[in-house]
C-alpha atoms as a PDB file:
ATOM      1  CA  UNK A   1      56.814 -23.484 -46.692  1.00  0.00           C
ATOM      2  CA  UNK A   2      54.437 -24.143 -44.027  1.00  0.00           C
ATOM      3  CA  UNK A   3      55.322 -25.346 -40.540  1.00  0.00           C
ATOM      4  CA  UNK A   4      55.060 -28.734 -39.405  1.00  0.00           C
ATOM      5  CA  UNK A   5      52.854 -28.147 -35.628  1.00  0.00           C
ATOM      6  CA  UNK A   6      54.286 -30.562 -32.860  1.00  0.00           C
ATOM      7  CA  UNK A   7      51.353 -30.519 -31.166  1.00  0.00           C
ATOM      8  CA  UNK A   8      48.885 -33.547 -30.696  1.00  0.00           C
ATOM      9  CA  UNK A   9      45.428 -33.405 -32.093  1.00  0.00           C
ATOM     10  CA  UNK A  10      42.861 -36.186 -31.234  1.00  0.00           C
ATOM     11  CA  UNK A  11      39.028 -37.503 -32.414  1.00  0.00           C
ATOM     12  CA  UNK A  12      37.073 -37.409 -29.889  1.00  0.00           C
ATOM     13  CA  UNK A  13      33.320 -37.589 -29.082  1.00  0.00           C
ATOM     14  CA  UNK A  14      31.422 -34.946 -27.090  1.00  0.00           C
ATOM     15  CA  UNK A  15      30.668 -36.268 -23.529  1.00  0.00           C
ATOM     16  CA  UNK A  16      29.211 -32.668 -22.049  1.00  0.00           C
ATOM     17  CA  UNK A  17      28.497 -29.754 -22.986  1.00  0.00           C
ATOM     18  CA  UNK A  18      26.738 -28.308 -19.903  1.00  0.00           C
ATOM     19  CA  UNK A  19      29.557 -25.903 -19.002  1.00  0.00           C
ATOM     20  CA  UNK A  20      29.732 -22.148 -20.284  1.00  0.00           C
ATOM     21  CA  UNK A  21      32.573 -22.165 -23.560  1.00  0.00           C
ATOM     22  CA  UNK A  22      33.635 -25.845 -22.291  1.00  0.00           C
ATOM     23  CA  UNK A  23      32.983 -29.316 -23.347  1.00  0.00           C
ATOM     24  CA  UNK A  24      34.181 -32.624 -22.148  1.00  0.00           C
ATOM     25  CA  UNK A  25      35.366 -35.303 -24.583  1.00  0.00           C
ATOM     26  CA  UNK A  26      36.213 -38.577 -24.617  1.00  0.00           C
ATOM     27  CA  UNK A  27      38.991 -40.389 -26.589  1.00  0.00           C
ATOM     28  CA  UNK A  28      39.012 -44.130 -28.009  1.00  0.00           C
ATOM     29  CA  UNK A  29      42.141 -46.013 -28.309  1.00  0.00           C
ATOM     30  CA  UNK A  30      43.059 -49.778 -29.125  1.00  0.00           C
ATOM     31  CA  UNK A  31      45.039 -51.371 -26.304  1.00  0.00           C
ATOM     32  CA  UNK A  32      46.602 -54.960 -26.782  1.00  0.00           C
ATOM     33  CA  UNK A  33      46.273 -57.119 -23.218  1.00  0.00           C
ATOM     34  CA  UNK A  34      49.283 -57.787 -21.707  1.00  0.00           C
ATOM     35  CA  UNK A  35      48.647 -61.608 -21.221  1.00  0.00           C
ATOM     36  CA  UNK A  36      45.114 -62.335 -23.895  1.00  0.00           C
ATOM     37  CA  UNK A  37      46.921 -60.443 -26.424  1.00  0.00           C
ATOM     38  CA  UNK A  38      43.274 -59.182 -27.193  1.00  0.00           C
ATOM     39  CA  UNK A  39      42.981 -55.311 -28.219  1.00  0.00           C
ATOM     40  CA  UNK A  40      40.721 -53.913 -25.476  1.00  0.00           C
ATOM     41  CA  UNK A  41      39.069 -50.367 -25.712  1.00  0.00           C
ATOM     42  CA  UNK A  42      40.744 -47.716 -23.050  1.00  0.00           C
ATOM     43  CA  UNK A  43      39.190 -44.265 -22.752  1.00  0.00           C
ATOM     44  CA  UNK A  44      40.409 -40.742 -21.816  1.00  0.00           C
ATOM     45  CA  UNK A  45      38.236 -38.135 -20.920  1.00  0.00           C
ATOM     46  CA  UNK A  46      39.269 -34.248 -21.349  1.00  0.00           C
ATOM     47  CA  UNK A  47      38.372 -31.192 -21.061  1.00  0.00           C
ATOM     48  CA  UNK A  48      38.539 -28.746 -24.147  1.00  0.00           C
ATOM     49  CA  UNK A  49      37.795 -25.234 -24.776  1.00  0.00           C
ATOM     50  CA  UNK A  50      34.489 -24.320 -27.683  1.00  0.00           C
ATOM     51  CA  UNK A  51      34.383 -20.600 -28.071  1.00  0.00           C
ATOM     52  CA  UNK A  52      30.963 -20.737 -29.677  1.00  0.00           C
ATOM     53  CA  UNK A  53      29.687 -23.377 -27.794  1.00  0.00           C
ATOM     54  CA  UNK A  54      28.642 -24.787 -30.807  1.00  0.00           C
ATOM     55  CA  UNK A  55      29.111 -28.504 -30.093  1.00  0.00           C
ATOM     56  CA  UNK A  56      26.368 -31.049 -28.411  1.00  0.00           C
ATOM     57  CA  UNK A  57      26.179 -34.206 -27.298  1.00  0.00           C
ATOM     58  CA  UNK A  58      27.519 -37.262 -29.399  1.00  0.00           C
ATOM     59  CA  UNK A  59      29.172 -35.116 -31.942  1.00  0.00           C
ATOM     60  CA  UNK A  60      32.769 -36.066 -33.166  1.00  0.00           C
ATOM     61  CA  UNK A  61      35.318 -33.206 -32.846  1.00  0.00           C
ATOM     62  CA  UNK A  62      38.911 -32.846 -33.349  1.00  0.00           C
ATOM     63  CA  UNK A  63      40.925 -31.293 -30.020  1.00  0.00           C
ATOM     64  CA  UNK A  64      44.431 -29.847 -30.710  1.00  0.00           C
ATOM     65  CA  UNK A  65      46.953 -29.165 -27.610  1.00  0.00           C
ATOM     66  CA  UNK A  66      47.119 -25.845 -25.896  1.00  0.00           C
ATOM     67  CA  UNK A  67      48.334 -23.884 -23.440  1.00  0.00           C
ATOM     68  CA  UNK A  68      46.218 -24.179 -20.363  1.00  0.00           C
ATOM     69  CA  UNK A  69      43.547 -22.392 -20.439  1.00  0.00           C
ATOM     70  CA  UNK A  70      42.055 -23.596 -16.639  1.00  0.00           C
ATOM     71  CA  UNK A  71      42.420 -25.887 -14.223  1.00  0.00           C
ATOM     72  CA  UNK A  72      41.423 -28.357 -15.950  1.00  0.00           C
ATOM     73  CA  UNK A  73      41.654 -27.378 -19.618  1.00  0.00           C
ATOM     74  CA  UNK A  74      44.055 -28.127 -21.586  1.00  0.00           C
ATOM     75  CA  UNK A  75      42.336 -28.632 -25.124  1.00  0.00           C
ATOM     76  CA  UNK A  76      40.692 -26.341 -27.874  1.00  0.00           C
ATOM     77  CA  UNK A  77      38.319 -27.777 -30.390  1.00  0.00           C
ATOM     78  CA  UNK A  78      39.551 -27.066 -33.758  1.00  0.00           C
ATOM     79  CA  UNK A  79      35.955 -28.384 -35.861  1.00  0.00           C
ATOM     80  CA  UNK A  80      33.373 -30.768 -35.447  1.00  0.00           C
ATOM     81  CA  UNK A  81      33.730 -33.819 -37.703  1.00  0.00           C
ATOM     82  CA  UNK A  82      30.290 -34.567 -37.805  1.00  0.00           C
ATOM     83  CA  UNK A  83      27.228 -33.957 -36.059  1.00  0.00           C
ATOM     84  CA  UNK A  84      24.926 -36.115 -34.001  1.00  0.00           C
ATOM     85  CA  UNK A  85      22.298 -37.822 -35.492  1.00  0.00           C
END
């Protein structure tokens, strides 16, 4: 049987991808106000590892936990979900 991973994996959209193997992502989640009891949008940005630097600006990619990998990094893209248009 195959093992269940523990670790978190999110959809993201590419931010950046200036730096050399890195890319900077950010996250989209629903939040409900604490007194509207509206869902507002918060964002996250990270950082996340792309060994082939194959990933450019407004393309959707899944990030999986890692070890850390720099100062900053903490991510590894996995795929990208889809291309920018």
């Amino acid at each position: 049987m195959g093992e269940q991973s523990n670790k978190r994996t999110i959809k993201a959209i590419v931010v950046s991808s200036k730096m050399d193997k890195t890319i900077v992502v950010r996250a989209q989640r629903l939040v409900k106000h604490p007194v509207f009891h509206k869902y507002v949008r918060s964002y996250v940005k990270f950082k996340a590892h792309d060994e082939k630097n194959t990933c450019n600006v407004g393309d959707q990619v899944l990030i999986v936990e890692s070890r850390p990998l720099s100062r900053e990094k903490r991510w590894r893209m996995v795929e990208v979900l889809e291309k920018a248009k």
